[in-house]
Protein backbone atom coordinates (compact mmCIF):
# COMPACT_ATOMS: atom_id res chain seq x y z
CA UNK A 1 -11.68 9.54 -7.60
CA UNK A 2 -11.43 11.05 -3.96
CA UNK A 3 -8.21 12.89 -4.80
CA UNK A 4 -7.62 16.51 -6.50
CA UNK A 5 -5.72 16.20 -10.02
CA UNK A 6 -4.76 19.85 -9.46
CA UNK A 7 -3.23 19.79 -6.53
CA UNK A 8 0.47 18.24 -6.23
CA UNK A 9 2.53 15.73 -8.34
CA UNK A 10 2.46 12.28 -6.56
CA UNK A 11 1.77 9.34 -8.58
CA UNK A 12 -1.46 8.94 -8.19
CA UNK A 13 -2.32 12.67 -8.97
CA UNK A 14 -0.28 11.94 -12.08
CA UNK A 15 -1.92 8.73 -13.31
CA UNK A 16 -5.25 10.43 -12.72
CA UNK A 17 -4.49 13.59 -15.03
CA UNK A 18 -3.35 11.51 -17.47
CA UNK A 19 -6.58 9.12 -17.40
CA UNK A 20 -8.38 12.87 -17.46
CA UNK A 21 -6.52 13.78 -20.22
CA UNK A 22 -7.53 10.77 -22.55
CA UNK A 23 -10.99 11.30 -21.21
CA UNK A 24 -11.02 15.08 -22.21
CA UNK A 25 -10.20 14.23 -26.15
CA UNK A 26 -12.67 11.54 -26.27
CA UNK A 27 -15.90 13.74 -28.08
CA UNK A 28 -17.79 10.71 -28.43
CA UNK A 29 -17.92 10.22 -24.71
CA UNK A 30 -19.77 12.47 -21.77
CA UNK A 31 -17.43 12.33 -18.45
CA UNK A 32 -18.21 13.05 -15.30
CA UNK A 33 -15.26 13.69 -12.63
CA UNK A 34 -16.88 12.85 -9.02
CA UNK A 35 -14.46 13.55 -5.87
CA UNK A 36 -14.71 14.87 -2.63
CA UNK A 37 -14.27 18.27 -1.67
CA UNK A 38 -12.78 17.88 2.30
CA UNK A 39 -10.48 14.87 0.96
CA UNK A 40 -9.06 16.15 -1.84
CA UNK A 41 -8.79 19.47 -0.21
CA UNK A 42 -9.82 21.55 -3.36
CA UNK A 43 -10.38 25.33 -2.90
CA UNK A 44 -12.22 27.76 -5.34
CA UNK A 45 -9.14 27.86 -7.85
CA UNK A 46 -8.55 24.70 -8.04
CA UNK A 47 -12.14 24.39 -9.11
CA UNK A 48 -11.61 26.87 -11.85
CA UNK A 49 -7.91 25.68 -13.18
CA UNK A 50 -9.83 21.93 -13.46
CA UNK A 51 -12.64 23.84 -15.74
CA UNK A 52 -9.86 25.23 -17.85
CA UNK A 53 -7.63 21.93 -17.91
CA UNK A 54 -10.49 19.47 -18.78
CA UNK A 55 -13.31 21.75 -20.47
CA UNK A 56 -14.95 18.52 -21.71
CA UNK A 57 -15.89 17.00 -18.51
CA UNK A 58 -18.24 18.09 -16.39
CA UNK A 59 -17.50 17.28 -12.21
CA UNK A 60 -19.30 16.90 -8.96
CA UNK A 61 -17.70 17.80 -5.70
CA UNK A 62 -19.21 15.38 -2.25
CA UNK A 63 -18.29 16.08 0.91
CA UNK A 64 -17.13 12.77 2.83
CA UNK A 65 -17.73 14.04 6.79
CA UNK A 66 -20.14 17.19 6.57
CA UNK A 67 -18.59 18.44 9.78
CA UNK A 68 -20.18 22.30 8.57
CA UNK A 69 -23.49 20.44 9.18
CA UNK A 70 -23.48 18.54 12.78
CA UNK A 71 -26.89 16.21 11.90
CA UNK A 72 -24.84 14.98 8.51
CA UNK A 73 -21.82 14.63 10.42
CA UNK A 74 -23.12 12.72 13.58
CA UNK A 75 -26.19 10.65 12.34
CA UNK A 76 -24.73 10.11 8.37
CA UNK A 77 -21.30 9.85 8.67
CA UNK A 78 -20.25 9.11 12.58
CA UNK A 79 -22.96 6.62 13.69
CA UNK A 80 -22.67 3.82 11.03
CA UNK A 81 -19.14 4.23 10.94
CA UNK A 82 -19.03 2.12 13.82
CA UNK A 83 -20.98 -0.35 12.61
CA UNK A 84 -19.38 -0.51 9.24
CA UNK A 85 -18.77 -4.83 8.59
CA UNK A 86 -16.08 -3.97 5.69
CA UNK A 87 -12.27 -3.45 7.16
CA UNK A 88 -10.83 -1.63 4.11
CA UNK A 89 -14.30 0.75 3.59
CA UNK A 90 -13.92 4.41 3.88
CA UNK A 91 -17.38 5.21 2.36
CA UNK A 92 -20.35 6.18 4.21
CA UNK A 93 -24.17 6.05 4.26
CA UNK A 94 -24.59 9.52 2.42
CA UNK A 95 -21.55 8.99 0.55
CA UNK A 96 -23.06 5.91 -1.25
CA UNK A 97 -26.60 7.98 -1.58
CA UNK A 98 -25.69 10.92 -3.02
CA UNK A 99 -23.21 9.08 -5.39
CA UNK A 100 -26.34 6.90 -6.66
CA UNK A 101 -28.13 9.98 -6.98
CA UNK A 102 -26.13 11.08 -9.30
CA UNK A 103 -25.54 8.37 -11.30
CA UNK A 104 -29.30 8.16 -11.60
CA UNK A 105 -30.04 11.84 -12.70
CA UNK A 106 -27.91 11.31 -15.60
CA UNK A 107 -28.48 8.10 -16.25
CA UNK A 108 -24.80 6.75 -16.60
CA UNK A 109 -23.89 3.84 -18.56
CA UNK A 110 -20.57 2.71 -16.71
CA UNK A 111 -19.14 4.09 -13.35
CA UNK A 112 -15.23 3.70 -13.32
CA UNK A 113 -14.37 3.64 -9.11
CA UNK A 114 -10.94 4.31 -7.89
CA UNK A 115 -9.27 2.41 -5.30
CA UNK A 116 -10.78 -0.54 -3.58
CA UNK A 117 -11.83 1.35 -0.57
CA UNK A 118 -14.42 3.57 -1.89
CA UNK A 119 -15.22 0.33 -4.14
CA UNK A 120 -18.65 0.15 -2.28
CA UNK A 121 -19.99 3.64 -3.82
CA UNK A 122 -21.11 0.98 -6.48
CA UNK A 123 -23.74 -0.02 -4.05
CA UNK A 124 -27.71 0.44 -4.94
CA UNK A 125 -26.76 1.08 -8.57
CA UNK A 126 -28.48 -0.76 -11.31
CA UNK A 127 -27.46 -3.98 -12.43
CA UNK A 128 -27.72 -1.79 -15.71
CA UNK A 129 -24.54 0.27 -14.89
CA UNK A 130 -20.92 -1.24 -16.42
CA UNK A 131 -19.02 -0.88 -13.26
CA UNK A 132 -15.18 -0.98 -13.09
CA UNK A 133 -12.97 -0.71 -10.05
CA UNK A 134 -9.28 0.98 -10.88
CA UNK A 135 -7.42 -0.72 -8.39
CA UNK A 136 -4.63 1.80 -8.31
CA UNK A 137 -2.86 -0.60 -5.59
CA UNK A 138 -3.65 -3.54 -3.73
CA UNK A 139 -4.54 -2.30 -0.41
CA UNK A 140 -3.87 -5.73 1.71
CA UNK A 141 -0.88 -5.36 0.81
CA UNK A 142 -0.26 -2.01 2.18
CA UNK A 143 -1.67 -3.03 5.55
CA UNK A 144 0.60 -6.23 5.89
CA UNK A 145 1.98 -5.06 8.98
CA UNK A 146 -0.95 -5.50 10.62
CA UNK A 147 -0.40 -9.53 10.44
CA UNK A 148 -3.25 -10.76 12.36
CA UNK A 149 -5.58 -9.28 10.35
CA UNK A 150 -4.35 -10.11 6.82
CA UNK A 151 -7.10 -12.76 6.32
CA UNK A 152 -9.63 -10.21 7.43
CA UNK A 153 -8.69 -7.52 4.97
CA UNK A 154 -7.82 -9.76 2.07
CA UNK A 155 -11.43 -11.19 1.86
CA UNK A 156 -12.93 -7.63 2.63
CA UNK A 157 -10.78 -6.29 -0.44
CA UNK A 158 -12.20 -9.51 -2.72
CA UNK A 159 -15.34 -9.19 -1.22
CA UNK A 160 -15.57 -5.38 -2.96
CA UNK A 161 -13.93 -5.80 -5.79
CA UNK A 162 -16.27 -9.15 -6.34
CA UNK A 163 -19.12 -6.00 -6.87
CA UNK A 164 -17.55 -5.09 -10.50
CA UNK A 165 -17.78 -6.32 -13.47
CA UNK A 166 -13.73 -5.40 -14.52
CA UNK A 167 -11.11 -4.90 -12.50
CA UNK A 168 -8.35 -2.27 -13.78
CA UNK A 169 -4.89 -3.06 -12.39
CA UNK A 170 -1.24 -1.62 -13.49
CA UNK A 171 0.45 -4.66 -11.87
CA UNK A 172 1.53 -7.76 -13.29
CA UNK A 173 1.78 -9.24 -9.95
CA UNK A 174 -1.68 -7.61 -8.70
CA UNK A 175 -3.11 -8.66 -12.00
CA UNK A 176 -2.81 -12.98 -10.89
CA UNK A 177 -3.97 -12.30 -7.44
CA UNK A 178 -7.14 -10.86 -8.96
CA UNK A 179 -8.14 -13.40 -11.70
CA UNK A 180 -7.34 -15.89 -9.10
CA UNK A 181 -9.75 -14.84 -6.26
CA UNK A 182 -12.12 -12.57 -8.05
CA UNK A 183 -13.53 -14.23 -11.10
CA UNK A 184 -13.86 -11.48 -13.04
CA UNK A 185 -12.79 -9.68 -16.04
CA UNK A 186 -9.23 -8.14 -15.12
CA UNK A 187 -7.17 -5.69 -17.39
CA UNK A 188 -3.82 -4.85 -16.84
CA UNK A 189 -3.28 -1.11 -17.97
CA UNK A 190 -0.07 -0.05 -19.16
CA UNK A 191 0.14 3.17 -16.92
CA UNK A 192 1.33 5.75 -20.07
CA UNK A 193 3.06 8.69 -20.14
CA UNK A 194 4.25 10.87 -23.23
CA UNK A 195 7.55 9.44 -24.99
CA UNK A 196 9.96 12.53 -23.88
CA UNK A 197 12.52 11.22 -24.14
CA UNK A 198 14.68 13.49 -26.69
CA UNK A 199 18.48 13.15 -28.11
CA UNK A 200 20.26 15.02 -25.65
CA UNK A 201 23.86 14.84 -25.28
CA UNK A 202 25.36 13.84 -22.31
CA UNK A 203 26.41 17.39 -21.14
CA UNK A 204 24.24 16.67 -17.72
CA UNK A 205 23.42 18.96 -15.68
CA UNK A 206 22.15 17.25 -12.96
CA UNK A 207 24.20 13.17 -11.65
CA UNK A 208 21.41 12.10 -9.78
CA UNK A 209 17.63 12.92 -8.65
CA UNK A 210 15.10 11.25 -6.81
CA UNK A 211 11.27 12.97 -7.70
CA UNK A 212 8.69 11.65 -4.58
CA UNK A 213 5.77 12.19 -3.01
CA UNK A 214 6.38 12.14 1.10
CA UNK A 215 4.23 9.05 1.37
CA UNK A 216 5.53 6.51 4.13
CA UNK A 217 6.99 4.12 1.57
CA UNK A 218 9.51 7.04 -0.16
CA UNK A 219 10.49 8.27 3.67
CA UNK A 220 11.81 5.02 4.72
CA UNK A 221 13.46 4.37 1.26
CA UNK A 222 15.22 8.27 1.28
CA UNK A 223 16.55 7.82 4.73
CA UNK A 224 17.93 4.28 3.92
CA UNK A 225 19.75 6.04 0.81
CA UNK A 226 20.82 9.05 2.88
CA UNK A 227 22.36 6.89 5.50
CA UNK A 228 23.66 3.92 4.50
CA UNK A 229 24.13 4.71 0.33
CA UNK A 230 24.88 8.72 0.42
CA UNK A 231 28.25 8.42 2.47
CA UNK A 232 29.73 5.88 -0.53
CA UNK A 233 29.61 8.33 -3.07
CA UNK A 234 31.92 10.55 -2.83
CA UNK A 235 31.43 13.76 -5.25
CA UNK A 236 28.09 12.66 -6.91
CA UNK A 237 25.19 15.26 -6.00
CA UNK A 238 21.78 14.09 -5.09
CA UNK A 239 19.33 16.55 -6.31
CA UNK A 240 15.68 15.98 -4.28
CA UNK A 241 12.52 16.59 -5.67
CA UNK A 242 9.03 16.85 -4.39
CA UNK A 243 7.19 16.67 -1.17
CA UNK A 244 9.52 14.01 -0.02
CA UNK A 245 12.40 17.17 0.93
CA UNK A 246 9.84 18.10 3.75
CA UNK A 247 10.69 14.81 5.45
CA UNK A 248 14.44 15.52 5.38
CA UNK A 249 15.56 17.24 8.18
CA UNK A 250 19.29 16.95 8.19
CA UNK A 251 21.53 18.88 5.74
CA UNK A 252 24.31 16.82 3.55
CA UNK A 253 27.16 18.64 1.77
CA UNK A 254 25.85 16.38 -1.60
CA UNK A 255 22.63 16.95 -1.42
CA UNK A 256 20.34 19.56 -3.14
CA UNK A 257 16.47 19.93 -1.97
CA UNK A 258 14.66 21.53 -4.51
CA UNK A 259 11.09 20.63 -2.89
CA UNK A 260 8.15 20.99 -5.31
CA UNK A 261 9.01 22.33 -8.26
CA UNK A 262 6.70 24.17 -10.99
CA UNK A 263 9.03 22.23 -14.27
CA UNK A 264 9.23 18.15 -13.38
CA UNK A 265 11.07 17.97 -17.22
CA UNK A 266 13.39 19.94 -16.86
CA UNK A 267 14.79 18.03 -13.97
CA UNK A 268 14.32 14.69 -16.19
CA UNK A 269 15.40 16.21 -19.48
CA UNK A 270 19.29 17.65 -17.68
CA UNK A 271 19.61 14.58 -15.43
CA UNK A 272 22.18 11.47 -16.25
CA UNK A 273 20.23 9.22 -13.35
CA UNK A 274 17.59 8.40 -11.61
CA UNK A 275 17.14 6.45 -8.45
CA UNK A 276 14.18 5.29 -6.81
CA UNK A 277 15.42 3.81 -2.99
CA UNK A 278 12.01 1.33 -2.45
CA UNK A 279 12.28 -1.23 0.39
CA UNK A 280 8.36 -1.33 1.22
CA UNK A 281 5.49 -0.79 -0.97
CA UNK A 282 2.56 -2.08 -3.26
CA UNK A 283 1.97 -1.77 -6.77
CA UNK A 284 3.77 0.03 -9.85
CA UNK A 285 5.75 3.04 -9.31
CA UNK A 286 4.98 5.97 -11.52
CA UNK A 287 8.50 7.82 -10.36
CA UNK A 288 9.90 4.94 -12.12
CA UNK A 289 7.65 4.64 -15.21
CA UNK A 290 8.48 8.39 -15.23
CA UNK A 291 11.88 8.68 -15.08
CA UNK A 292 11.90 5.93 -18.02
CA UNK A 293 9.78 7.53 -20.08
CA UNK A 294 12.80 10.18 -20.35
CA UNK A 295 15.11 7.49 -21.45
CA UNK A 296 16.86 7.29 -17.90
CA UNK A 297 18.60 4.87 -16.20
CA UNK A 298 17.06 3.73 -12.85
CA UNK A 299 18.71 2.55 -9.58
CA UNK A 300 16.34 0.85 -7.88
CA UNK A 301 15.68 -1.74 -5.34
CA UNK A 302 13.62 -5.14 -6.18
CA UNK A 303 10.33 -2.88 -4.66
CA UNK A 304 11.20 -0.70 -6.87
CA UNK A 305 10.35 -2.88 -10.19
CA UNK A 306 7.27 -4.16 -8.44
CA UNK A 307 4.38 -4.31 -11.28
CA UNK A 308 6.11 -3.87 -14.41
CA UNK A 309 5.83 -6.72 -17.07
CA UNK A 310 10.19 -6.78 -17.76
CA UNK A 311 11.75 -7.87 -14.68
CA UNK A 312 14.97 -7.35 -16.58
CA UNK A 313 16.34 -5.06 -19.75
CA UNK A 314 14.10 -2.53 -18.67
CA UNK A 315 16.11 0.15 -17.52
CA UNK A 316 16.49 -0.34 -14.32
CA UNK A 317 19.51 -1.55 -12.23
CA UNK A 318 18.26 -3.81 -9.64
CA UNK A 319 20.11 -3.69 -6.03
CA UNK A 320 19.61 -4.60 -2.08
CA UNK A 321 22.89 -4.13 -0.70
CA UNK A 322 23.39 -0.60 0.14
CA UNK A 323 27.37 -0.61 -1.25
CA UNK A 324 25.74 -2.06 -4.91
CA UNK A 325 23.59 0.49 -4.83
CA UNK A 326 26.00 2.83 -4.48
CA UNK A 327 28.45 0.82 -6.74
CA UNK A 328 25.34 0.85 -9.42
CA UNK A 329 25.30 5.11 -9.85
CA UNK A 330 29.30 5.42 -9.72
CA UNK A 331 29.74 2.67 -12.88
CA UNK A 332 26.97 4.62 -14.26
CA UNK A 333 28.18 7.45 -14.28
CA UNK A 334 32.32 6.40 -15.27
CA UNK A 335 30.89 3.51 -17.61
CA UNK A 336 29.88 5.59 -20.84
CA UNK A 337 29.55 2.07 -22.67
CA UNK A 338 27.42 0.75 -19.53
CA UNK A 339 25.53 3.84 -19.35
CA UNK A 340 24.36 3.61 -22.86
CA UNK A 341 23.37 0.23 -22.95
CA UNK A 342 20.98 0.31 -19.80
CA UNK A 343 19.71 3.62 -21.56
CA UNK A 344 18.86 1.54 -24.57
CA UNK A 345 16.55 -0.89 -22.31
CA UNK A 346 15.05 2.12 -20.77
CA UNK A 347 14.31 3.55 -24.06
CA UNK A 348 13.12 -0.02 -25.40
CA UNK A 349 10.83 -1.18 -22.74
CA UNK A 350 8.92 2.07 -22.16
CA UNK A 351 8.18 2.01 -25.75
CA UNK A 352 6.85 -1.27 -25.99
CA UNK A 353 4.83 -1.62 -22.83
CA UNK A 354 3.41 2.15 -22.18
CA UNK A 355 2.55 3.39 -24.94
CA UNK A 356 -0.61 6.13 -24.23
CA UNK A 357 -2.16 4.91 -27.90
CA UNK A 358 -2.65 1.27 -26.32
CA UNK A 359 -4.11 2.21 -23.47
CA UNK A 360 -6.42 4.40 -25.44
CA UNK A 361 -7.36 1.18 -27.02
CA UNK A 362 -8.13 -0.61 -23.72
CA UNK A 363 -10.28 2.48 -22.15
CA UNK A 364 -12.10 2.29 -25.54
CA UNK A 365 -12.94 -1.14 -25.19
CA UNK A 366 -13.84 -1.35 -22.11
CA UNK A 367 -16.38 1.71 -22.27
């Protein structure tokens, strides 16, 4: 996994602690956590808070570009990237090596590869070696704007995930486009979080927040809220979490920014909504998974629900229009009958579909 599990709280940093975590208590397994230093931007401390987090897994740190050393850089990294056949690949030459080499020296029994573009790490390993791709996202999908090259990157995508033996996926939808064009073994994980959801009363201190990342997806949905939602709903306060309040510029009388904060649950535990403004993206969204693992109600649009297995009774209000969306929080909010009963389905659903001991079960299985 290229990305640091220290540093932030996006979704994928949080899906990855939580795979670490259920790695961690596992005694009768020996994990090693490989990522790469320059990508992942990891520093000394973060080095030393992932020693004390995970004390039962041992981790290697790569280097994808060796720019400190210029023959690496140039004749291992910068020369065969030009001559790389694979659209989606972002490994290189080294990369691949030094990965093997490690694999080798302690004689591994199944690599578990994250995302479909390093997927090709996987290379020069022995046909000895379980390998298993987490998809994490469908990465064609992500490039769709680029339409004349759809074909091209879907069969590049197949092409590396054709390499594995199982193919992890959180989403339902991802999950048929796989068994139909891979032919392999394809488990749909039910991405799990801690039940925290806890008997508060509805003394709330917070209407409505919106946790993100500042990814491209969550800045087009915020400023689609902002403009067109925010200015039909009157005397409801938007409280924003995360990176995301970096992208927003503009200052609105309703609106709090909180930017990163050090205590996600609190925000969860005090809040009466959630909202999750989606009108582009791939794949399950944690933020929502999250905010339902709290027992709260989400307004959402139909990206927003992409992935889970419940279309419906899930705990989610499903909207385009901006005035429903806005319509959606207000009845929420004056609708204590309303309120309770998509609470219920929030409650419901996250307890029957992501439930950490099930995917313990799967992870178990499959290793």
């Amino acid at each position: 996994m290229p990305d640091n599990p220290i540093s932030g709280k996006a979704g994928n940093t949080t899906r990855l602690n939580q795979l670490l975590s259920i790695f961690n208590e596992n005694e009768n397994l020996e994990i090693t956590f490989v990522s790469l230093r320059d990508w992942g931007m990891w520093n000394n401390n973060d080095e030393v808070l992932f020693k004390q987090k995970y004390p039962n897994i041992s981790f290697y740190l790569l280097d994808k570009k060796y720019k400190k050393n210029f023959f690496k850089y140039f004749f291992l990294y910068k020369i065969p990237y030009f001559f790389k056949n694979n659209s989606i690949d972002l490994t290189s030459f080294i990369l691949r090596k030094e990965f093997s080499e490690i694999m080798k020296k302690n004689s591994f029994d199944t690599a578990i590869i994250s995302y479909a573009v390093w997927g090709k790490l996987v290379e020069g390993l022995s046909d000895n070696v379980y390998k298993i791709i987490d998809t994490h996202d469908f990465i064609t999908a992500q490039s769709r704007v680029k339409e004349n090259k759809i074909g091209k990157l879907f069969q590049d995508e197949i092409s590396i995930l054709r390499k594995f033996n199982e193919i992890w996926t959180y989403s339902i939808e991802e999950a048929y486009i796989f068994e139909q064009f891979t032919g392999k073994k394809i488990t749909l994980m039910p991405v799990s979080f801690p039940f925290k959801y806890n008997q508060h009363t509805n003394d709330f201190k917070y209407d409505v927040i919106y946790v993100a990342s500042d990814n491209p997806h969550n800045v087009i949905g915020i400023h689609w809220f902002l403009q067109q939602v925010l200015p039909n709903l009157n005397n409801v306060i938007i409280h924003l979490i995360g990176k995301i309040c970096n992208k927003i510029s503009e200052d609105y009388p309703n609106v709090i920014k909180h930017g990163v904060v050090d205590d996600i649950d609190s925000f969860y535990k005090q809040a009466r909504i959630a909202i999750c403004p989606m009108l582009s993206g791939t794949g399950i969204k944690i933020k929502v998974l999250e905010a339902l693992s709290f027992g709260l109600p989400v307004v959402t649009n139909r990206r927003g629900v992409d992935g889970l297995i419940n279309k419906t009774n899930n705990g989610c209000v499903v909207v385009e229009d901006y005035q429903d969306f806005a319509n959606a929080i207000i009845r929420l909010i004056s609708d204590d009958d309303y309120y309770e009963k998509i609470k219920s389905n929030a409650i419901n659903y996250f307890s029957e579909n992501h439930n950490p001991e099930t995917e313990k079960k799967i992870i178990n299985i499959s290793l």
